[in-house]
N, C-alpha and C. Protein backbone atom coordinates (compact mmCIF):
# COMPACT_ATOMS: atom_id res chain seq x y z
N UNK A 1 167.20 -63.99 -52.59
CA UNK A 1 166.87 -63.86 -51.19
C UNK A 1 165.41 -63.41 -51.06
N UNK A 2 164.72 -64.15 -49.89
CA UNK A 2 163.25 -63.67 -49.86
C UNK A 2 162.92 -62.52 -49.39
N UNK A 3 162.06 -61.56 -49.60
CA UNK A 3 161.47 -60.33 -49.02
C UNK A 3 160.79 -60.85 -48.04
N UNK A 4 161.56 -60.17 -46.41
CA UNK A 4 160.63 -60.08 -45.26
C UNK A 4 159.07 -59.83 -45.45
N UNK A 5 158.17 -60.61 -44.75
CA UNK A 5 156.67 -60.30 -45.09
C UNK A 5 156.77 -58.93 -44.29
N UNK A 6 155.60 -58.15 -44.69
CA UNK A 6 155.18 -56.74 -43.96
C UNK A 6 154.36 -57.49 -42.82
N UNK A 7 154.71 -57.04 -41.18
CA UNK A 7 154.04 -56.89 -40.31
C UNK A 7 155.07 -57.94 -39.00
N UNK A 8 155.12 -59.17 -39.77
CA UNK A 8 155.94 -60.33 -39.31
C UNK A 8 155.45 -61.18 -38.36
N UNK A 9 155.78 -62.09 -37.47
CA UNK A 9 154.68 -62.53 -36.56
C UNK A 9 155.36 -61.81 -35.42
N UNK A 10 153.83 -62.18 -34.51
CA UNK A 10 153.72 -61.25 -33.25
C UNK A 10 154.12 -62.20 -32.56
N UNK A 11 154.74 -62.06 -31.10
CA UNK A 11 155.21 -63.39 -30.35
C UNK A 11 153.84 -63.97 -29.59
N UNK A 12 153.63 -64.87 -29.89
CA UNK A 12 152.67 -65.32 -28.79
C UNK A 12 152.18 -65.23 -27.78
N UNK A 13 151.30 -64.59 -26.99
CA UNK A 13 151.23 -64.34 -25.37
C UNK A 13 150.39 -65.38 -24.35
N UNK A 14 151.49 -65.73 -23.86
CA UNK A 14 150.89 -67.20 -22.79
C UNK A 14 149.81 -66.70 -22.08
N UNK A 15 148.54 -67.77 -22.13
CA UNK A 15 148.10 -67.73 -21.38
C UNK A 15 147.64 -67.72 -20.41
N UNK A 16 147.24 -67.06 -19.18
CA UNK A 16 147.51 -67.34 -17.39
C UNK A 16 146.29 -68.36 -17.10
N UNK A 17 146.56 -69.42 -17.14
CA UNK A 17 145.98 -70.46 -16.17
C UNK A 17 145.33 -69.67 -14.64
N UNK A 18 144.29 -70.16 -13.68
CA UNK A 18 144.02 -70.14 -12.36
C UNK A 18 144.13 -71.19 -11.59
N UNK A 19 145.59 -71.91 -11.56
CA UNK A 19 146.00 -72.86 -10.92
C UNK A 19 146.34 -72.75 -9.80
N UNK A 20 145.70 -73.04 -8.34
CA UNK A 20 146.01 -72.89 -7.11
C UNK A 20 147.43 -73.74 -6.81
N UNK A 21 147.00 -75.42 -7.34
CA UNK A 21 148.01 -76.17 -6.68
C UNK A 21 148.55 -76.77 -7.56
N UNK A 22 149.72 -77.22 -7.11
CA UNK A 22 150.69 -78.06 -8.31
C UNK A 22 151.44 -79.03 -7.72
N UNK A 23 152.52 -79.08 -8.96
CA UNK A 23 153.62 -80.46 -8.15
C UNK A 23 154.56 -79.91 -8.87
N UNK A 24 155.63 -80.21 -7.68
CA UNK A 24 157.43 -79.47 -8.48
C UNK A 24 157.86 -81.05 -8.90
N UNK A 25 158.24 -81.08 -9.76
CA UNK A 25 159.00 -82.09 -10.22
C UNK A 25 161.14 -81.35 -10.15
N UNK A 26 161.68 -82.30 -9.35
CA UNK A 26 162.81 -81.77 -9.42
C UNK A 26 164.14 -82.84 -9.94
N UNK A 27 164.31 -82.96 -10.84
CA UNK A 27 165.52 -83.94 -11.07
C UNK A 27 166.97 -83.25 -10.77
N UNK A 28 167.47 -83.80 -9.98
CA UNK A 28 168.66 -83.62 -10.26
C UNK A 28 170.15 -84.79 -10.62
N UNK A 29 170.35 -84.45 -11.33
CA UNK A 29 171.58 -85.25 -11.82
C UNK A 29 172.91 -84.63 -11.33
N UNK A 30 174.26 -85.19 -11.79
CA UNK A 30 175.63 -85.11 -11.07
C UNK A 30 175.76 -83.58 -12.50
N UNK A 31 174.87 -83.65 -13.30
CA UNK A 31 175.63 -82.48 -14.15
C UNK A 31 174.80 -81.27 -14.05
N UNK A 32 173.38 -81.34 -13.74
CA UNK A 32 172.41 -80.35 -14.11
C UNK A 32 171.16 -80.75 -13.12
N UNK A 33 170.50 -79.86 -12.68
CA UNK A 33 169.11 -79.42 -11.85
C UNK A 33 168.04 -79.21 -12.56
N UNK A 34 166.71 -80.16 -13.27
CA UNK A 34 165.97 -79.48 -14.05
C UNK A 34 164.90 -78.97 -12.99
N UNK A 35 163.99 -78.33 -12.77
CA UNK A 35 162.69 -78.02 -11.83
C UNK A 35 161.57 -77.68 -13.07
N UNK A 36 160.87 -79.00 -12.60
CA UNK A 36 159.75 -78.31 -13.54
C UNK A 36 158.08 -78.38 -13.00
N UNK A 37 157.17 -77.17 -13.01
CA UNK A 37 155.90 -77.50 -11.98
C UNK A 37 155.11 -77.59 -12.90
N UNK A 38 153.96 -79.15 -12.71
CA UNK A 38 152.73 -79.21 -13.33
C UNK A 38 151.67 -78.93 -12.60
N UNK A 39 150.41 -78.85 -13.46
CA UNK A 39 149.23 -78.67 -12.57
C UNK A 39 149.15 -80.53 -12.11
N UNK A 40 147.94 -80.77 -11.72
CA UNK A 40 147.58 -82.30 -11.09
C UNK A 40 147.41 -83.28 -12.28
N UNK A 41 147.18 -82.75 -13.27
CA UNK A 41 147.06 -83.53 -14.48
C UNK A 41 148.49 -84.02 -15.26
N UNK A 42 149.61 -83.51 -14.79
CA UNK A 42 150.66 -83.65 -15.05
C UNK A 42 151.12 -82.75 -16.39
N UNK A 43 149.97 -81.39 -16.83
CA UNK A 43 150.65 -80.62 -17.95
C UNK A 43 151.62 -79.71 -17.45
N UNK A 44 152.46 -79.34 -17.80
CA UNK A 44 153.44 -78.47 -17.54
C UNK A 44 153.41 -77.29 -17.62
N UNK A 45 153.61 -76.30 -16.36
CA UNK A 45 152.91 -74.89 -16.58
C UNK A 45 154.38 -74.21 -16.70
N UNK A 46 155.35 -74.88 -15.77
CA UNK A 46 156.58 -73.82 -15.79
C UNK A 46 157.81 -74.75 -15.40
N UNK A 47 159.00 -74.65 -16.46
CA UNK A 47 160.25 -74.90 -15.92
C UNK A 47 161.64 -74.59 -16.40
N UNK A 48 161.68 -74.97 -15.39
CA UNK A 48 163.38 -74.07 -16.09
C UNK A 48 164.52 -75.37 -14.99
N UNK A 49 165.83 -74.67 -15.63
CA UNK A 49 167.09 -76.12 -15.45
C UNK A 49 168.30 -75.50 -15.09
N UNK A 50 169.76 -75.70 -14.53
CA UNK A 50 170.67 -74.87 -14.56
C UNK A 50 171.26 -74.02 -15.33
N UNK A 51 170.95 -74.68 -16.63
CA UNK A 51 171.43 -74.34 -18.10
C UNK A 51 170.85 -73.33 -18.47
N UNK A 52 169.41 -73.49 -18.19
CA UNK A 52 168.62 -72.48 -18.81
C UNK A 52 168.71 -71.18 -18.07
N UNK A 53 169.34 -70.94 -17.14
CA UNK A 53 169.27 -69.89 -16.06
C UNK A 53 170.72 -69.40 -16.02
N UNK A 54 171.47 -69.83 -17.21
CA UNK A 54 172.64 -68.84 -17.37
C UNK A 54 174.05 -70.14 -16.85
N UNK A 55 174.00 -70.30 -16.44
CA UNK A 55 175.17 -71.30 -15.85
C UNK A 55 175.70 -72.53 -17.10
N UNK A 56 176.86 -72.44 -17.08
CA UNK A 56 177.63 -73.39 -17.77
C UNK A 56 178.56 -74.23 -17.79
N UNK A 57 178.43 -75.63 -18.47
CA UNK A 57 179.96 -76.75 -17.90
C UNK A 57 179.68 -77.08 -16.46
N UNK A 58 180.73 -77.03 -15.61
CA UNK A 58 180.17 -77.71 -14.57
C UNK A 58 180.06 -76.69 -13.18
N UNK A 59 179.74 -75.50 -13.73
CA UNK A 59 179.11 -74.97 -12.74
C UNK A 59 177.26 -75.32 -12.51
N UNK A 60 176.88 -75.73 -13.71
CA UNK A 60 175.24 -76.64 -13.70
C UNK A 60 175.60 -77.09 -12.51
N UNK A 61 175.83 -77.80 -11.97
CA UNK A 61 176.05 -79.18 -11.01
C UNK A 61 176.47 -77.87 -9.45
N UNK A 62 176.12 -77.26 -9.55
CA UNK A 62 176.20 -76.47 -7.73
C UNK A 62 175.00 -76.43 -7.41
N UNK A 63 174.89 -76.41 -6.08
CA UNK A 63 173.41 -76.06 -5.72
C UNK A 63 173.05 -74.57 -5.52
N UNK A 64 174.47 -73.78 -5.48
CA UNK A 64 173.40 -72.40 -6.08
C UNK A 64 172.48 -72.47 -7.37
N UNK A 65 172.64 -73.24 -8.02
CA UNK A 65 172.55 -72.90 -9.45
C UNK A 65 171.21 -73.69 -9.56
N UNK A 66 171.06 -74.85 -8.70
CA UNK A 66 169.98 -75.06 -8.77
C UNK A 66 168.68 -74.26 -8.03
N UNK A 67 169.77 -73.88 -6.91
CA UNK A 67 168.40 -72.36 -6.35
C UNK A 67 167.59 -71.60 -6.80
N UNK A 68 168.66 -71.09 -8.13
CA UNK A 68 168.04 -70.05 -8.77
C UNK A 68 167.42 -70.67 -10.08
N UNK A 69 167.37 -71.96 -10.19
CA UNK A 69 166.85 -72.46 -11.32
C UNK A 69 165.17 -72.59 -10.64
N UNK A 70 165.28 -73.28 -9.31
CA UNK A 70 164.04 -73.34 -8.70
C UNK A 70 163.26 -72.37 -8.39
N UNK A 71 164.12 -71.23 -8.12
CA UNK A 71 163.43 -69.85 -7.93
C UNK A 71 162.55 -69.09 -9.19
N UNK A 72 163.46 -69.44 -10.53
CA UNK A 72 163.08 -69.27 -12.03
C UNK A 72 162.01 -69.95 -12.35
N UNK A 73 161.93 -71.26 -11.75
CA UNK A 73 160.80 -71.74 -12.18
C UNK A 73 159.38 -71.49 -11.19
N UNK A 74 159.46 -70.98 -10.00
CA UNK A 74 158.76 -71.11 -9.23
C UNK A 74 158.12 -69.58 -9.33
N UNK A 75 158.63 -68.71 -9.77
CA UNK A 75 158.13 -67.16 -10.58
C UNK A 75 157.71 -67.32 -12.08
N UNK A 76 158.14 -67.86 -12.66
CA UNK A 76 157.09 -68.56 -13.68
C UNK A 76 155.47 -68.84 -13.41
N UNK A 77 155.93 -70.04 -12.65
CA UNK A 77 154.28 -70.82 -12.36
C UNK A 77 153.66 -70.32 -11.63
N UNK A 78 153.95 -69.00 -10.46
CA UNK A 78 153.44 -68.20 -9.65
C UNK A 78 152.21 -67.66 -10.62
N UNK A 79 152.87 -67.06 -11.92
CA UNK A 79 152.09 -66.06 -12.97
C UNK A 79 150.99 -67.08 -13.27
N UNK A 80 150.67 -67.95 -13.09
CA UNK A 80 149.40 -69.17 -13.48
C UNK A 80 148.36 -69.09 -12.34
N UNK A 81 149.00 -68.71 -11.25
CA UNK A 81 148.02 -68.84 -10.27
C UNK A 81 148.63 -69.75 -8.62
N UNK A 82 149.46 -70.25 -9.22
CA UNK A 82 150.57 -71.84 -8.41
C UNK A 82 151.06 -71.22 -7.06
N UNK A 83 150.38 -71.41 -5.83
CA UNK A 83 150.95 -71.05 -4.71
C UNK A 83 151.01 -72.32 -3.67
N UNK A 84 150.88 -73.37 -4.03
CA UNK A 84 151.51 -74.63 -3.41
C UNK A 84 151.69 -75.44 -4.37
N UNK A 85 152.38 -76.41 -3.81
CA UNK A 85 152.94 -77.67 -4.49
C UNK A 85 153.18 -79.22 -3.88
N UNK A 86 153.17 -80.27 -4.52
CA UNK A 86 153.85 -80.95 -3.63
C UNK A 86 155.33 -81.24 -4.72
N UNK A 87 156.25 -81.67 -3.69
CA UNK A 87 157.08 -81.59 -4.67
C UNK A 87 157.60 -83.40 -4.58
N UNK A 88 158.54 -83.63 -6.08
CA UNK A 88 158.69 -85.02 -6.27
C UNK A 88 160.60 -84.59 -6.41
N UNK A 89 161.02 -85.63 -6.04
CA UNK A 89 162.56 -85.28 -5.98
C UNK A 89 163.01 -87.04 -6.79
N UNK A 90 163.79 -86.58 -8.00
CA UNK A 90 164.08 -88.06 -8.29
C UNK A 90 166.29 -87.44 -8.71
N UNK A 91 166.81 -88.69 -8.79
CA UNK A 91 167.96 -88.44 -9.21
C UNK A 91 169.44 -87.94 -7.49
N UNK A 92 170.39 -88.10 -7.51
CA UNK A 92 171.49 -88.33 -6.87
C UNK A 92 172.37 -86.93 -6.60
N UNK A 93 171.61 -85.86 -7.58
CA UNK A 93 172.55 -84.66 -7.54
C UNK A 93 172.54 -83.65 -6.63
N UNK A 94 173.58 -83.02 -6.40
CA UNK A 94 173.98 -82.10 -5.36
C UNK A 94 173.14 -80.77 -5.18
N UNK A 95 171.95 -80.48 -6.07
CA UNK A 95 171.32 -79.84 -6.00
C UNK A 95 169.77 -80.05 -5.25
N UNK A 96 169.36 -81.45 -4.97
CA UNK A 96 168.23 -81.61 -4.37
C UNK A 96 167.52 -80.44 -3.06
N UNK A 97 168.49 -80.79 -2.48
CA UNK A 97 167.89 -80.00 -0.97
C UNK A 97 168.32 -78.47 -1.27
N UNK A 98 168.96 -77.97 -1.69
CA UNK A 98 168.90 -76.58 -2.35
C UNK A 98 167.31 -75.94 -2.68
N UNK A 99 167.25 -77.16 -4.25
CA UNK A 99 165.97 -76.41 -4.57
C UNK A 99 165.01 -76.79 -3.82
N UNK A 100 164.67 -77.46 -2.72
CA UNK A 100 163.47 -77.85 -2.19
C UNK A 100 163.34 -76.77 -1.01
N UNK A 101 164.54 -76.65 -0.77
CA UNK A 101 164.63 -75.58 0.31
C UNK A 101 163.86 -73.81 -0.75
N UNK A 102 164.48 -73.23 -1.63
CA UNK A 102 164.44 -72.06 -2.34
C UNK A 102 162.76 -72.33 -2.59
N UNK A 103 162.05 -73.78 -2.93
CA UNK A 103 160.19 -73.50 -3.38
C UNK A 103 160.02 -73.75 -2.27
N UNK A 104 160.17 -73.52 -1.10
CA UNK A 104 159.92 -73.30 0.21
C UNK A 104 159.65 -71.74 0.38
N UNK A 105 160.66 -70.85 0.01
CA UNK A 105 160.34 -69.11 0.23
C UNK A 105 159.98 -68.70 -1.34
């Protein structure tokens, strides 16, 4: 078995962007809500999904769940600088107008 190195790695600390404006990208599907915000260039500063925000099986697929996925991601990309957006809505799922409503407040 290998000996742990002395010190170990340090976690990485993201860097804060000064991004005024962005774009929410929001998919939602019949199983899951992803929200994810880029700057204008289309890199990705912040996102998060139902899954990733604690929810499992087919509670993904509520639109609380996408609320708080949008809310997760939208306190993320805040920390960059991100206080507007436009947002893009693609996909059929029951979470759309939820999260468009939640990156509204």
């Amino acid at each position: 078995m290998p000996k742990p190195k002395p010190g170990g790695r340090r976690p990485r600390r993201r860097e804060r962007k000064n991004i005024a404006y962005g774009v929410a990208h929001i998919k939602s599907s019949f199983n899951n809500t992803i929200v994810s915000i880029t700057d204008m260039e289309g890199n990705v500063l912040a996102w998060a999904s139902a899954g990733n925000v604690g929810f499992k099986g087919s509670r993904k697929s509520t639109p609380f769940a996408a609320q708080l996925a949008a809310e997760a991601c939208a306190r993320r990309a805040m920390e960059h600088g991100v206080r507007k957006v436009d947002v893009l809505v693609k996909g059929p799922g029951s979470g759309r107008e939820t999260a468009i409503r939640s990156l509204q407040n």
